[in-house]
C-alpha atoms as a PDB file:
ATOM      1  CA  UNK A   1     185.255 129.995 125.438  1.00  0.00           C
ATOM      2  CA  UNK A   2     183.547 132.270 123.194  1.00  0.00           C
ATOM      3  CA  UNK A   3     184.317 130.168 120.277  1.00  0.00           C
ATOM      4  CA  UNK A   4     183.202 126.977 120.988  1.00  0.00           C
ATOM      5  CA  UNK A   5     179.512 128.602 122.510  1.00  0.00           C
ATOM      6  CA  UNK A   6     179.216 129.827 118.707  1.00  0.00           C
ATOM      7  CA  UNK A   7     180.517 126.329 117.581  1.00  0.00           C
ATOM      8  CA  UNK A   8     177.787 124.642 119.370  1.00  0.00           C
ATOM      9  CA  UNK A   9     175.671 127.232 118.297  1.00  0.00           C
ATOM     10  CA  UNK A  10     176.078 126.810 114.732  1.00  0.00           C
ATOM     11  CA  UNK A  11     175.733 123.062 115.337  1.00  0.00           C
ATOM     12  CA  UNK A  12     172.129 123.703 117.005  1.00  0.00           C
ATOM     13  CA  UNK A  13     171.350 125.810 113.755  1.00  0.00           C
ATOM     14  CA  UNK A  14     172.072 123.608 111.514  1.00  0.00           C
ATOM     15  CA  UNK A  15     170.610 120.380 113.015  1.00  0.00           C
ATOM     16  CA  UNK A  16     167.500 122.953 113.025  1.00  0.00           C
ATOM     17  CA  UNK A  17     167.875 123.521 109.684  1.00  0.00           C
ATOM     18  CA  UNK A  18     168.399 119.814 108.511  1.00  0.00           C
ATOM     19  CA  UNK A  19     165.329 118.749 110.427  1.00  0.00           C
ATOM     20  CA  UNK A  20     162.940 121.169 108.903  1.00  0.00           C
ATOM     21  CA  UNK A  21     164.518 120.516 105.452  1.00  0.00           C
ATOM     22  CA  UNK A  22     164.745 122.568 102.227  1.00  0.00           C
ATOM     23  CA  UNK A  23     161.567 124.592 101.494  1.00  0.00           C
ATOM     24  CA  UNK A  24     159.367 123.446  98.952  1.00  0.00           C
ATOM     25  CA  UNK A  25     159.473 125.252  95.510  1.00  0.00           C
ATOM     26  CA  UNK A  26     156.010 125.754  95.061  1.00  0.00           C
ATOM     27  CA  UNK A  27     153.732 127.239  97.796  1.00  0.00           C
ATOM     28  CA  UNK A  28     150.585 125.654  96.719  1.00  0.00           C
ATOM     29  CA  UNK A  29     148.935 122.615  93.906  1.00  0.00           C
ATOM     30  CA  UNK A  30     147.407 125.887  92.728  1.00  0.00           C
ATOM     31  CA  UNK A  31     150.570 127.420  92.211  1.00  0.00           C
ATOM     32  CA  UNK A  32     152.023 124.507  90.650  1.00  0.00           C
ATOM     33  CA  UNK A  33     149.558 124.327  88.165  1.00  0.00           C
ATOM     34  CA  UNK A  34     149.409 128.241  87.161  1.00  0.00           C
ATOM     35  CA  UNK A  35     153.364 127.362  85.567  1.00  0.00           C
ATOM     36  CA  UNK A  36     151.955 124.474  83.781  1.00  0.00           C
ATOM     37  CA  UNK A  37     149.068 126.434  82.052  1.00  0.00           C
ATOM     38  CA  UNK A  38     151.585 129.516  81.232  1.00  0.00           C
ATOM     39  CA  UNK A  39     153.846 126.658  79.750  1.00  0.00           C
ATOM     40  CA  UNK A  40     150.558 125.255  77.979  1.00  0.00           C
ATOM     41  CA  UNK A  41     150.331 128.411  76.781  1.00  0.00           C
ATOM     42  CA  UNK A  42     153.481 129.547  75.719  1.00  0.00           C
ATOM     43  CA  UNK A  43     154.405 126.336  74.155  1.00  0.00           C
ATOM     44  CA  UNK A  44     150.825 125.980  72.110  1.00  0.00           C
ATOM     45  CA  UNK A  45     151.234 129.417  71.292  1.00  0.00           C
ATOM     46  CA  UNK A  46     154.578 129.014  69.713  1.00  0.00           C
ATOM     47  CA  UNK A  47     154.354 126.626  66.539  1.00  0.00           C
ATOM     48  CA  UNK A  48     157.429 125.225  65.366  1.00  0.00           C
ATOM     49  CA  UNK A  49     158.389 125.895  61.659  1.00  0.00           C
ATOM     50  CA  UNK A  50     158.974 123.081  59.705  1.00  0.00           C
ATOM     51  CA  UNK A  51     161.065 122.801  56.504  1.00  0.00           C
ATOM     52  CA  UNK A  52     159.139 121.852  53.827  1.00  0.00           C
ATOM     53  CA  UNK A  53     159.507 121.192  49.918  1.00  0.00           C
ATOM     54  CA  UNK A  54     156.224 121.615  48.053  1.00  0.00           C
ATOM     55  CA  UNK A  55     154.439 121.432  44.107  1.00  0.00           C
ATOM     56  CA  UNK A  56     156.538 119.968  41.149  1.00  0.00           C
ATOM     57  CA  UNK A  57     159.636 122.645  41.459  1.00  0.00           C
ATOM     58  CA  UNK A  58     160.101 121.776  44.776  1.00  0.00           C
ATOM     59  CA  UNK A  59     159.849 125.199  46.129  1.00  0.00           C
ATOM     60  CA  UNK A  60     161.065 126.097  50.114  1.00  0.00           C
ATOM     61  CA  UNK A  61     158.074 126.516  52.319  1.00  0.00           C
ATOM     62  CA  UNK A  62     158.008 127.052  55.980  1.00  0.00           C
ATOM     63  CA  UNK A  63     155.031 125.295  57.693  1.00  0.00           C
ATOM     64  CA  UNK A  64     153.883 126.154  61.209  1.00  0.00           C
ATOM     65  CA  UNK A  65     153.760 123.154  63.123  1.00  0.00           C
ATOM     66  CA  UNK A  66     152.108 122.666  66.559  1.00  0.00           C
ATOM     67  CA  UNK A  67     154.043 121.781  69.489  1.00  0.00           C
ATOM     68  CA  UNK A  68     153.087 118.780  71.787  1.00  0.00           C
ATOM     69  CA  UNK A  69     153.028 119.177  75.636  1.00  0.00           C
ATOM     70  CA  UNK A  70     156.004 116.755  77.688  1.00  0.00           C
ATOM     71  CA  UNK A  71     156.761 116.441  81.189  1.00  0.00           C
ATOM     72  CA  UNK A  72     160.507 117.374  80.000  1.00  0.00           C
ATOM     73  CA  UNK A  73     159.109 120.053  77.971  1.00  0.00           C
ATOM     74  CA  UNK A  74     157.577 121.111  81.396  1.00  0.00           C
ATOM     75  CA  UNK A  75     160.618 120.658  83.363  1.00  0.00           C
ATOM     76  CA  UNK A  76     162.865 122.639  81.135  1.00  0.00           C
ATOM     77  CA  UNK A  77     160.184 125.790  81.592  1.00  0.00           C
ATOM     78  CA  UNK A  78     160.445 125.413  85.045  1.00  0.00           C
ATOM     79  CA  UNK A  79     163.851 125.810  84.680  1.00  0.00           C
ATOM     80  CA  UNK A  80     164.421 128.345  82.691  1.00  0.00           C
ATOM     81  CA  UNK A  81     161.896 130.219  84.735  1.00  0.00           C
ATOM     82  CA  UNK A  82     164.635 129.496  87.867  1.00  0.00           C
ATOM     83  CA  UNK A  83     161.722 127.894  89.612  1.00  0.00           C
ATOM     84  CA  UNK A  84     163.272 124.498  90.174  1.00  0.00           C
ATOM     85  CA  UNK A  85     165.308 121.879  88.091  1.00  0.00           C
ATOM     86  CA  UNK A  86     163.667 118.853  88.740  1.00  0.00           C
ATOM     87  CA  UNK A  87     160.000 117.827  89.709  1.00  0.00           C
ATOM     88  CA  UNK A  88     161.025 114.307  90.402  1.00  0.00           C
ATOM     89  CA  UNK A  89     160.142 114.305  93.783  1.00  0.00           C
ATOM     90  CA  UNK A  90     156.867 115.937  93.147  1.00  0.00           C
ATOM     91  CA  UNK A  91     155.724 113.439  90.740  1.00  0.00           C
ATOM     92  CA  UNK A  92     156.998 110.207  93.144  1.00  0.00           C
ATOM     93  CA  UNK A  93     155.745 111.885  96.256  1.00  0.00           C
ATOM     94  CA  UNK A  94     158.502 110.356  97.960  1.00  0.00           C
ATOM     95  CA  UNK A  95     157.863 109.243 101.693  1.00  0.00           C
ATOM     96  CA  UNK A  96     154.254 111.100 101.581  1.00  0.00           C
ATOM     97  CA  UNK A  97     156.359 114.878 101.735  1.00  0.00           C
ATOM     98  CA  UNK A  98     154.267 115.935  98.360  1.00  0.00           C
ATOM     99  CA  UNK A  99     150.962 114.091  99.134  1.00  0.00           C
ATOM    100  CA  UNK A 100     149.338 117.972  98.926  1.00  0.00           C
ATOM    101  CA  UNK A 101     150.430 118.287  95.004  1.00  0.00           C
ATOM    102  CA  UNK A 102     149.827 114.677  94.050  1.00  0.00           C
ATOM    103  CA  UNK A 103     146.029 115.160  92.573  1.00  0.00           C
ATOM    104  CA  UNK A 104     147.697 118.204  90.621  1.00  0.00           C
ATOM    105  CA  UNK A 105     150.574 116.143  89.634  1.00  0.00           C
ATOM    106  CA  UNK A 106     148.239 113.817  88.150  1.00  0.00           C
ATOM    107  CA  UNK A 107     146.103 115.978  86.464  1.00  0.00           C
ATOM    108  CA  UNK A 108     149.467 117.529  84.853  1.00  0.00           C
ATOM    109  CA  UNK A 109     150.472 114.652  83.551  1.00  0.00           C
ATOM    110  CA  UNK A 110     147.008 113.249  82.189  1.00  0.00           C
ATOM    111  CA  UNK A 111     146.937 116.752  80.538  1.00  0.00           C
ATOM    112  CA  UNK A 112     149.728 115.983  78.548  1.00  0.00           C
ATOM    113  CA  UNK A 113     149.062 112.296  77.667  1.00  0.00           C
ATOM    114  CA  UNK A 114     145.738 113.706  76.651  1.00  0.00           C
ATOM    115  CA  UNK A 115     147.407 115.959  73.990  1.00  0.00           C
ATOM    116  CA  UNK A 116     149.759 113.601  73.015  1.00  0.00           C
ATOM    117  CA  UNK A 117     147.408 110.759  71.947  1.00  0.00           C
ATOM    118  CA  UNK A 118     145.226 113.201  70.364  1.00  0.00           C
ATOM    119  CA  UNK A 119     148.008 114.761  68.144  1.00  0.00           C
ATOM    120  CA  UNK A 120     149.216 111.318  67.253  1.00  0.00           C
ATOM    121  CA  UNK A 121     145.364 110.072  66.241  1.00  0.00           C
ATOM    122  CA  UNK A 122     145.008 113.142  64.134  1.00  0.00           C
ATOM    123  CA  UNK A 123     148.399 113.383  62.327  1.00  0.00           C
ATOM    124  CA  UNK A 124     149.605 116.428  64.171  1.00  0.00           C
ATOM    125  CA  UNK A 125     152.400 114.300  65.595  1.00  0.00           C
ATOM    126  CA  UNK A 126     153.805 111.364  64.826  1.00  0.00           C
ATOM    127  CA  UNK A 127     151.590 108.558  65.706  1.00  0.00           C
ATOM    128  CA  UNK A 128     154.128 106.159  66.036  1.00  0.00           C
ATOM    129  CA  UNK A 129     156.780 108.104  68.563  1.00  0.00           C
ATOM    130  CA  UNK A 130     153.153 109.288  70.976  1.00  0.00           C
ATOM    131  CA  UNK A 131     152.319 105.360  71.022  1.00  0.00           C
ATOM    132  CA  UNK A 132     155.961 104.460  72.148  1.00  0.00           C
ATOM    133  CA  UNK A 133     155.884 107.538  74.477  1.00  0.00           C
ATOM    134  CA  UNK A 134     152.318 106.649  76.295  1.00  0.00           C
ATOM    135  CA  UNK A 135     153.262 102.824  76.135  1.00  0.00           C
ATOM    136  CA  UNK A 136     150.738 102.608  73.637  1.00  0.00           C
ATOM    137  CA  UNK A 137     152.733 100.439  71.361  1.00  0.00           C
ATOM    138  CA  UNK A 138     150.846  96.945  70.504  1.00  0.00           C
ATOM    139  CA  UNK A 139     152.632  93.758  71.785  1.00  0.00           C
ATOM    140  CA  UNK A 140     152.717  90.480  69.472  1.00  0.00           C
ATOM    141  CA  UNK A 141     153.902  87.447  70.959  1.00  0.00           C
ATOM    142  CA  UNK A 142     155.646  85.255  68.896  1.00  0.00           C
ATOM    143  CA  UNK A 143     156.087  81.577  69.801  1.00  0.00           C
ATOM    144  CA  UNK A 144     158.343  78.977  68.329  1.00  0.00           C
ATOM    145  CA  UNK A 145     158.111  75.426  69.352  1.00  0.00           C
ATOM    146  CA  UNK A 146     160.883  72.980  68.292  1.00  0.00           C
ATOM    147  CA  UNK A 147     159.804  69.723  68.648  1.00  0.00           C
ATOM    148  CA  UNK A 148     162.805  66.269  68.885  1.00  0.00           C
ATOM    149  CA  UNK A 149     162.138  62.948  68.226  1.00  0.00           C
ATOM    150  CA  UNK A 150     162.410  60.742  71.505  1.00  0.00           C
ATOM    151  CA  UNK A 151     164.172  57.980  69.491  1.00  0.00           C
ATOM    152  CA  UNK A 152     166.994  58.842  67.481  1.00  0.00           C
ATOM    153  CA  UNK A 153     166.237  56.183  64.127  1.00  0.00           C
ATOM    154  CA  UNK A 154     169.950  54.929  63.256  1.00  0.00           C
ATOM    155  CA  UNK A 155     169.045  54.870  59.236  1.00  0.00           C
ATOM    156  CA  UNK A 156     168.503  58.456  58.869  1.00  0.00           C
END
């Protein structure tokens, strides 16, 4: 008897549990938004040295290079920093459950299209791979139009 009470107990507890659902990784926008800075920080304020051959003997040079802001970029920070592995859900606001960090999300992301596009306009990036990225890409259209006679002529 004793066993099933804590069998149904356990049941209770974890339809409890299911219902309220896992709790959210970040407490507030504001806290949400304090990582991204310190990974605007720490990412600004760590260049990446790039490999470099310079003047007619070709010597070795190291040049600093800066580093652009990405939502994976982000992501892997967040990570490493065991906060949370994924801010999918975050960014979709799926079924309204995020609708409190959705301005923030926003902002995050504008952030980083912002210093994407201006690295890529003033040759700190490639230009090329931030207009692919920010679907910034021009589009052509080219159009071919075959045109066929509507009577065959039997000399030809």
């Amino acid at each position: 008897m004793l066993r099933s009470s804590k069998k149904t107990e356990n049941t209770k507890l974890n339809i409890v549990m299911s219902n309220a659902g896992r709790p959210k990784a970040f407490k507030s926008p504001e806290e949400l938004y304090s990582f991204f800075k310190e990974y605007k920080d720490q990412t600004k304020n760590s260049p990446i040295m790039v490999h470099d051959f310079v003047g007619k003997d070709g010597d070795s040079v190291y040049r600093e290079r800066e580093q652009p802001l990405t939502m994976d970029g982000f992501e892997c920070f967040l990570f490493e920093k065991e906060v949370i592995a994924d801010l999918g859900d975050y960014l979709a606001n799926k079924e309204g459950r995020y609708e409190e960090f959705a301005t923030i999300c926003s902002r995050i992301r504008k952030e980083i299209r912002a210093d994407q596009i201006k690295g890529g306009m003033t040759g700190i990036y490639n230009a090329s791979i931030t207009q692919r990225l920010n679907g910034l890409v021009d589009k052509s259209e080219t159009r071919t139009i075959a045109e066929q006679p509507l009577f065959i002529d039997p000399n030809e």
